[in-house]
C-alpha atoms as a PDB file:
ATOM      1  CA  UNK A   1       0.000   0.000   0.000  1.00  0.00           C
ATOM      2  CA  UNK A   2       1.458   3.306  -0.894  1.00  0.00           C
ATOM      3  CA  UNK A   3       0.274   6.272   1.411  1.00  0.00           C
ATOM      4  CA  UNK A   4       1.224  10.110   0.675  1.00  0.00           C
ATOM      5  CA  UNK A   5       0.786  12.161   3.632  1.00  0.00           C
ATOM      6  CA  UNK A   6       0.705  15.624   1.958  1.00  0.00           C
ATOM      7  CA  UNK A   7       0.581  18.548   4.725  1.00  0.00           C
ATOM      8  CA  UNK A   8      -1.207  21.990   4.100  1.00  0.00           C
ATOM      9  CA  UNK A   9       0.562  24.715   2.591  1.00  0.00           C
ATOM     10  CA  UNK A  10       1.279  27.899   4.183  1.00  0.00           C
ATOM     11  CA  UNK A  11      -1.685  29.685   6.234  1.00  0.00           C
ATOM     12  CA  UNK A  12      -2.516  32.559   7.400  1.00  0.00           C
ATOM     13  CA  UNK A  13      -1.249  32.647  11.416  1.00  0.00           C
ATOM     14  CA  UNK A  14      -3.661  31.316  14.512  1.00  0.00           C
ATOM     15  CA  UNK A  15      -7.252  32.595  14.537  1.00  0.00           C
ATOM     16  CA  UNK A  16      -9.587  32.369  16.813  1.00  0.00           C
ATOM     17  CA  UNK A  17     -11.647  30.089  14.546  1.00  0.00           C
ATOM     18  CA  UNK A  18      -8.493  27.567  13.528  1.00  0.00           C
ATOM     19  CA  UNK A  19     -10.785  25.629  11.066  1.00  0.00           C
ATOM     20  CA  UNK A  20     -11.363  28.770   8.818  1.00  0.00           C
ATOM     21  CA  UNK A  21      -7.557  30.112   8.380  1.00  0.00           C
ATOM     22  CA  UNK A  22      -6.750  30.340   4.953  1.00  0.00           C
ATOM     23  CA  UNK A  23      -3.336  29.920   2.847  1.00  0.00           C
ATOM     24  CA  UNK A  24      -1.449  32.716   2.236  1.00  0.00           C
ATOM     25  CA  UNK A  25      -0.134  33.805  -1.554  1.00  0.00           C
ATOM     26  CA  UNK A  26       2.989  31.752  -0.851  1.00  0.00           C
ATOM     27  CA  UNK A  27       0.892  28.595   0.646  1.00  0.00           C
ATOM     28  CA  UNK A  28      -1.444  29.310  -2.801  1.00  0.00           C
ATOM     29  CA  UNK A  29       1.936  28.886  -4.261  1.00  0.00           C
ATOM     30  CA  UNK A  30       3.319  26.170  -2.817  1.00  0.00           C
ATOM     31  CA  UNK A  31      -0.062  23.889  -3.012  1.00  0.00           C
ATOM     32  CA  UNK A  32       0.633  24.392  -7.054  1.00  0.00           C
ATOM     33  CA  UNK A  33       4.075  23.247  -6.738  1.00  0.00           C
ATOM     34  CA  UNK A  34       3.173  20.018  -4.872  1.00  0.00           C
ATOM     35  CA  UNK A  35      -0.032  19.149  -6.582  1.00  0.00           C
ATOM     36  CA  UNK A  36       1.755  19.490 -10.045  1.00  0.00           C
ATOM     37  CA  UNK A  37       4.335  17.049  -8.950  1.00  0.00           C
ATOM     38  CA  UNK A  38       1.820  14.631  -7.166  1.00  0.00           C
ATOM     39  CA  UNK A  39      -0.318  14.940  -9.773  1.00  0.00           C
ATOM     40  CA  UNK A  40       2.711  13.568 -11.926  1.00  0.00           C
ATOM     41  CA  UNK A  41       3.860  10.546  -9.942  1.00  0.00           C
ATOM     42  CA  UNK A  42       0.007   9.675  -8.396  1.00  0.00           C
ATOM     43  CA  UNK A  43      -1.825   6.897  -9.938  1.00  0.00           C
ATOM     44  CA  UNK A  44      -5.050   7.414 -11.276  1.00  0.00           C
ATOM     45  CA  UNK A  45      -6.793   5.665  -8.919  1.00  0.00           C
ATOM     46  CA  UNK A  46      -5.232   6.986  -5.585  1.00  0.00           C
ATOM     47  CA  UNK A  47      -7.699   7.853  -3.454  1.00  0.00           C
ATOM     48  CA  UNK A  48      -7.832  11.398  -1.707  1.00  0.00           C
ATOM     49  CA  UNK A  49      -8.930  12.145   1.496  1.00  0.00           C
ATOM     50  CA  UNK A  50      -8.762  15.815   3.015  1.00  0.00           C
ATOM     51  CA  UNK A  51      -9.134  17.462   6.479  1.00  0.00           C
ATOM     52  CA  UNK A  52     -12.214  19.407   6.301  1.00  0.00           C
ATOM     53  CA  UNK A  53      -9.977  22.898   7.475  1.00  0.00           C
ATOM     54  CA  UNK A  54     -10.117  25.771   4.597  1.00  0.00           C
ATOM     55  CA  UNK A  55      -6.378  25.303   4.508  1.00  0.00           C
ATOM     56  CA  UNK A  56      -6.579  21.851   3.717  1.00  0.00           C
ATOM     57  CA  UNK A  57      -9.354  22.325   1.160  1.00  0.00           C
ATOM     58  CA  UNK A  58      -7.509  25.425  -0.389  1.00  0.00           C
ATOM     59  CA  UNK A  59      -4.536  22.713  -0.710  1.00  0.00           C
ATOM     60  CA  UNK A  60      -5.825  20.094  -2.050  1.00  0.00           C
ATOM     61  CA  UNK A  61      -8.029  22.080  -4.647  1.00  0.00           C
ATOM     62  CA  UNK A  62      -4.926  22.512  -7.652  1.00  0.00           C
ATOM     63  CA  UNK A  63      -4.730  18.745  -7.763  1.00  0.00           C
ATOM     64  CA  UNK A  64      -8.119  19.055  -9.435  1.00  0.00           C
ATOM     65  CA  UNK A  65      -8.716  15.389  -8.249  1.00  0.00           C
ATOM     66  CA  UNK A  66     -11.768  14.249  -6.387  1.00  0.00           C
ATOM     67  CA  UNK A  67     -11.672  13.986  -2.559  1.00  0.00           C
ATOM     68  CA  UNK A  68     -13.673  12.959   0.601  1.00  0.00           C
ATOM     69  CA  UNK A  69     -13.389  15.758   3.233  1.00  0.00           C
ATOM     70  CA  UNK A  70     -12.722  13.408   6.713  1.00  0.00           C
ATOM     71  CA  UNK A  71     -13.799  14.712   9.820  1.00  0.00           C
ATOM     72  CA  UNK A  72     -10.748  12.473  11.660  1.00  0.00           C
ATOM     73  CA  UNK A  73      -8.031  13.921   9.620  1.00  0.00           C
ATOM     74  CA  UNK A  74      -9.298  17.720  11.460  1.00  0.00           C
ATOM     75  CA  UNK A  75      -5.996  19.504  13.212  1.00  0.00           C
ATOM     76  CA  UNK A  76      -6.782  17.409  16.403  1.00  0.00           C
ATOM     77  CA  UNK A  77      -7.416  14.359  15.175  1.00  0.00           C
ATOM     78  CA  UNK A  78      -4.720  11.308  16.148  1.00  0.00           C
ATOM     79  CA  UNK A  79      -2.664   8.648  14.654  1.00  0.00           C
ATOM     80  CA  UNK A  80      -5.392   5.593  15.136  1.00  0.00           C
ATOM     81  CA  UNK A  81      -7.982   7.746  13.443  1.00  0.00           C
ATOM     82  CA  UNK A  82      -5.976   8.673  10.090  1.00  0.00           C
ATOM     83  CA  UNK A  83      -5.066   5.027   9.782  1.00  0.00           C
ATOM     84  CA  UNK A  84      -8.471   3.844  10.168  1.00  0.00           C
ATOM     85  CA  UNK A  85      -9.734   6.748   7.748  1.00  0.00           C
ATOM     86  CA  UNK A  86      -6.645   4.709   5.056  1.00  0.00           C
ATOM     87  CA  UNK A  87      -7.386   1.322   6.025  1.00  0.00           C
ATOM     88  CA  UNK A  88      -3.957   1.006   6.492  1.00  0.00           C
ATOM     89  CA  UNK A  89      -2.160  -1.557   5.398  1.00  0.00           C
ATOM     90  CA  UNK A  90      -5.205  -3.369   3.886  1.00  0.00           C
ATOM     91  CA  UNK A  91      -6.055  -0.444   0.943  1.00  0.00           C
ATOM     92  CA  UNK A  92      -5.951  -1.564  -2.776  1.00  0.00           C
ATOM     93  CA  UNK A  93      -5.131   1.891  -3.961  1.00  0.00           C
ATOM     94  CA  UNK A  94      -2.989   4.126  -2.536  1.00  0.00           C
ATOM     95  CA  UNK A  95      -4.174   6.690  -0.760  1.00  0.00           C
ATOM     96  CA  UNK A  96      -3.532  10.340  -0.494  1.00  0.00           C
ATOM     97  CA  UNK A  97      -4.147  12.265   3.298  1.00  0.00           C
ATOM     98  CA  UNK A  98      -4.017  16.010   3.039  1.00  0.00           C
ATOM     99  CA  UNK A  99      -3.724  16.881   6.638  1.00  0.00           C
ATOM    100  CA  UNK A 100      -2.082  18.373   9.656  1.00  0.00           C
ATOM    101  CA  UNK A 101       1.171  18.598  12.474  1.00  0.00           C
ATOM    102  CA  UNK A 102       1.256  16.854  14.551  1.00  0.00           C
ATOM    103  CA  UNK A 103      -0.685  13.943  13.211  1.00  0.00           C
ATOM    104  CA  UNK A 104       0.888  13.281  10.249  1.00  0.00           C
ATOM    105  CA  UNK A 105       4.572  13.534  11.568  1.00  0.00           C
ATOM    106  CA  UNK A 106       3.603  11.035  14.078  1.00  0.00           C
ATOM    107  CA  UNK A 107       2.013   8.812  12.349  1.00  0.00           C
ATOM    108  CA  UNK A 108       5.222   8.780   9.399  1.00  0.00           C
ATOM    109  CA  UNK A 109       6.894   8.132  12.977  1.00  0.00           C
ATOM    110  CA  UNK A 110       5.025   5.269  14.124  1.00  0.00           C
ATOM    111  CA  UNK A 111       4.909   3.917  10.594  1.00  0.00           C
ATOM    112  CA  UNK A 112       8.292   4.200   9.882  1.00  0.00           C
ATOM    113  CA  UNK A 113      10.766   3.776  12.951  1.00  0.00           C
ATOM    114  CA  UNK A 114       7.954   2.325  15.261  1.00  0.00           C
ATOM    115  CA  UNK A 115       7.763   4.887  17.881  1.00  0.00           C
ATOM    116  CA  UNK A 116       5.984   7.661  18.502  1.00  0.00           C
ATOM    117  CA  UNK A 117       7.701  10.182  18.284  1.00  0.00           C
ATOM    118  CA  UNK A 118       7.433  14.291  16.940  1.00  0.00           C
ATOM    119  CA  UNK A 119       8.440  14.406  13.597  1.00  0.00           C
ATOM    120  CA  UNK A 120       8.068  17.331  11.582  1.00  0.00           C
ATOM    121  CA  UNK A 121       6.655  17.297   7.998  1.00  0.00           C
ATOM    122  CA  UNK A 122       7.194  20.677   6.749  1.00  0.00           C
ATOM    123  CA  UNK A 123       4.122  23.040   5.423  1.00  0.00           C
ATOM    124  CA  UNK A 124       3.128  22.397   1.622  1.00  0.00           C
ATOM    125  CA  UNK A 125       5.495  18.969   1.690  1.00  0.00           C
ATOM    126  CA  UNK A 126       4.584  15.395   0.895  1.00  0.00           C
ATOM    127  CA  UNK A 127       5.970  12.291   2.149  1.00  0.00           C
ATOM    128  CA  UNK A 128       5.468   8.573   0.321  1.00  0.00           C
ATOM    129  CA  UNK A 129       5.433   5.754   2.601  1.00  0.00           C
ATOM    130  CA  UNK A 130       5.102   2.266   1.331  1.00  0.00           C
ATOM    131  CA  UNK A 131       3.864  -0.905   2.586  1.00  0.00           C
ATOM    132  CA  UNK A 132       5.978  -4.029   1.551  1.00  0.00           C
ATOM    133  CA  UNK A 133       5.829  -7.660   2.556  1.00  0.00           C
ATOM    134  CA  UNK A 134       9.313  -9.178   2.693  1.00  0.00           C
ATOM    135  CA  UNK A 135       9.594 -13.014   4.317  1.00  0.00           C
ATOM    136  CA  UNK A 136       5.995 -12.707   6.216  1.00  0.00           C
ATOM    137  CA  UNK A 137       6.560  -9.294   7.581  1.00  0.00           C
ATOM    138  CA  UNK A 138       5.517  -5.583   6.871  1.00  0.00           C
ATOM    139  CA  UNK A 139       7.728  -3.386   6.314  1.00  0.00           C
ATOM    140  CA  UNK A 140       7.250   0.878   5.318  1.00  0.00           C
ATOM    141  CA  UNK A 141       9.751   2.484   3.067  1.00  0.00           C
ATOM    142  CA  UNK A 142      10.419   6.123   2.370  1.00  0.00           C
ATOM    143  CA  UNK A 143       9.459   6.207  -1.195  1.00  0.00           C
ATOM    144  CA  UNK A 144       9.883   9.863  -1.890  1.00  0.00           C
ATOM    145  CA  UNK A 145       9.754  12.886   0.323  1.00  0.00           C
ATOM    146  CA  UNK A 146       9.723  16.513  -1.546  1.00  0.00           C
ATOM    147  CA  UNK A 147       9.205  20.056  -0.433  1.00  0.00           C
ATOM    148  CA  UNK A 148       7.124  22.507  -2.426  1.00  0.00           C
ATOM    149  CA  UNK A 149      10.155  24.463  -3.308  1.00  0.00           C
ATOM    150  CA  UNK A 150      12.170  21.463  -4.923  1.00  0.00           C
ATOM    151  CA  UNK A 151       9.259  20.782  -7.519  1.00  0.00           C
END
């Protein structure tokens, strides 16, 4: 199973109303950047699936690609919840989460090394993980990691 954890782009700072902060020019810019290259390298059938924040919607929207807004993949949702929302490592198709810190740094954490632990997944920037089975057991592989300003 191939998963892309693609975190928003650039927003405006902390409102009172977190859910309704919207990207700034340079987050407009940088959710081009990335969507261009994703929209390269993603099979047709990858399934999307998108925090329902305006940031997340604004960054997902120049992939031109349908979605399914998620209410678990919201900025406080956890680990468990985005894997249930991918069905990971059982999914078919791989699937695409446009979401939020700290949830998807821990969860490429847990995924890839284990352990929980704070990793950072910078804004606008995508990391592949892939699912393998090698002699019976699973194993996740960094398949690409890229930063809006490398594409």
């Amino acid at each position: 199973m191939d998963l892309i954890l693609w975190r928003h782009a650039e927003a405006v700072e902390e409102r009172e109303d977190d859910m309704n902060r919207e990207l700034t020019p340079k987050g407009e810019r940088q959710a081009l950047r990335a969507a261009t290259w994703l929209n390269r390298q993603l099979p047709a059938s990858t399934r999307v699936l998108v925090s329902p924040s305006r940031r997340t919607l604004q960054t997902v929207a120049p992939l031109e690609r349908k979605f399914k807004t998620v209410p678990a993949l919201a900025p406080d949702g956890t680990v468990e919840a985005l894997l249930h929302a991918v069905r990971w490592p059982d999914a078919r198709e791989p699937v695409l989460v446009v979401g939020h810190q700290p949830t998807l740094g821990l969860a490429a954490a847990y995924l890839l090394s284990g352990q929980p632990q704070a990793w950072t997944i910078r804004k606008g920037a995508a990391w592949w993980l892939r699912a393998r089975e090698r002699d019976g057991e699973l194993q996740v592989v960094l398949h690409a990691a890229i930063a809006p300003e490398l594409v």
